[in-house]
Protein backbone atom coordinates (compact mmCIF):
# COMPACT_ATOMS: atom_id res chain seq x y z
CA UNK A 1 32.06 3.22 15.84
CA UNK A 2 30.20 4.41 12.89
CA UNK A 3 27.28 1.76 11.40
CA UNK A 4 27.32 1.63 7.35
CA UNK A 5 24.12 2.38 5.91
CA UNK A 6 21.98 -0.04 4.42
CA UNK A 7 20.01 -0.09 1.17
CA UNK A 8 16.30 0.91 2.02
CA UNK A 9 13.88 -2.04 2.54
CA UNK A 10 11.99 -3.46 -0.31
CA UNK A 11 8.44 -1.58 -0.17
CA UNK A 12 6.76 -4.59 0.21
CA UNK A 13 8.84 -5.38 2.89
CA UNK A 14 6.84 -2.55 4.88
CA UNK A 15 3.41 -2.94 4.02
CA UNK A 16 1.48 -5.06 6.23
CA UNK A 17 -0.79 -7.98 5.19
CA UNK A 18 -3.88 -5.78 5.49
CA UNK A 19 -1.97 -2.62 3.62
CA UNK A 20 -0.98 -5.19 1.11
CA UNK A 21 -4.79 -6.27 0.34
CA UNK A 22 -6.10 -2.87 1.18
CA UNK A 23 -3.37 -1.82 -2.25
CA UNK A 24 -4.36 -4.31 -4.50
CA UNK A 25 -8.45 -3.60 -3.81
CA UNK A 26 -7.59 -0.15 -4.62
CA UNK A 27 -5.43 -0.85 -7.31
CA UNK A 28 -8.25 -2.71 -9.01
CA UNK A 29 -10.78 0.14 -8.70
CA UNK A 30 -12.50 -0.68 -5.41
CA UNK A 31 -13.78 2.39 -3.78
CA UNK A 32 -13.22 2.69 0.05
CA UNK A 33 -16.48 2.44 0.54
CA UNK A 34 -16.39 -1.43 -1.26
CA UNK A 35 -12.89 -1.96 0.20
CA UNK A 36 -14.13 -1.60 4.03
CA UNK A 37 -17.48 -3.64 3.53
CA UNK A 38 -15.55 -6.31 1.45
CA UNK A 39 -13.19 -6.55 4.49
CA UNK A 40 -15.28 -5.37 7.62
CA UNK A 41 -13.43 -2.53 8.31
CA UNK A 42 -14.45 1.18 8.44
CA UNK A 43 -13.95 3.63 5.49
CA UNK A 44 -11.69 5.57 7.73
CA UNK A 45 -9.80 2.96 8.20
CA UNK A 46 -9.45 1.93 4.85
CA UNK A 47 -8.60 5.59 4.20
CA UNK A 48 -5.73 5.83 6.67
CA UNK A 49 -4.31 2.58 5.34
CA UNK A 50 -4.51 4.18 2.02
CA UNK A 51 -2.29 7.38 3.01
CA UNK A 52 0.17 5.20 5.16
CA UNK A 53 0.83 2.83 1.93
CA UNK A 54 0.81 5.57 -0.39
CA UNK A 55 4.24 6.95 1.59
CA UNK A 56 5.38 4.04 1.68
CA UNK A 57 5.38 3.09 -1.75
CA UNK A 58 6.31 6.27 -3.18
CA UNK A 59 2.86 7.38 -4.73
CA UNK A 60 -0.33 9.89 -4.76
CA UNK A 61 -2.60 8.31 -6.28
CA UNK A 62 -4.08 4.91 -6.94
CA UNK A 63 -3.27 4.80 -10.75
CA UNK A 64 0.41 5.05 -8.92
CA UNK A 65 -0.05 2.55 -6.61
CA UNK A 66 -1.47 0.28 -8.94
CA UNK A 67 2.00 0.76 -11.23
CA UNK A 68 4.04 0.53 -7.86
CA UNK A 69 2.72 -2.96 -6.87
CA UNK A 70 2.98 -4.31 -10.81
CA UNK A 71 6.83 -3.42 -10.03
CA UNK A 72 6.99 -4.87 -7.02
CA UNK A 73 5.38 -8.09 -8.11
CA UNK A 74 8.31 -7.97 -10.58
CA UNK A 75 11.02 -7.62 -8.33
């Protein structure tokens, strides 16, 4: 039996609650640094977030991701 493909998930499908916040700090200029102490988390973790959501949405850098959720607001 062969499965048919599916269309890819919308990307906001995939990111997580905190990815989703974590995006639109950074997308408004928020520094990792003022990202983790605005929502207790560590720098790192703010960081790895960062990278993970950046795959996901198809981007390197936060001008990117910043363009990628305005899009995916509009879908």
């Amino acid at each position: 039996m062969r499965h048919a493909r599916t269309a890819p998930r919308p990307a906001t499908a995939v990111l997580t609650p905190q990815q989703r916040q974590i995006a639109t700090l950074a997308a408004a200029g928020l520094t990792n640094k003022l990202i983790a102490e605005r929502l207790a988390l560590s720098p790192r973790t703010v960081s790895t977030h960062l990278y993970q959501l950046f795959h996901k949405v198809g981007v390197t850098s936060r001008a990117g991701l910043r363009d990628a959720l305005e899009r995916l607001d509009q879908q």
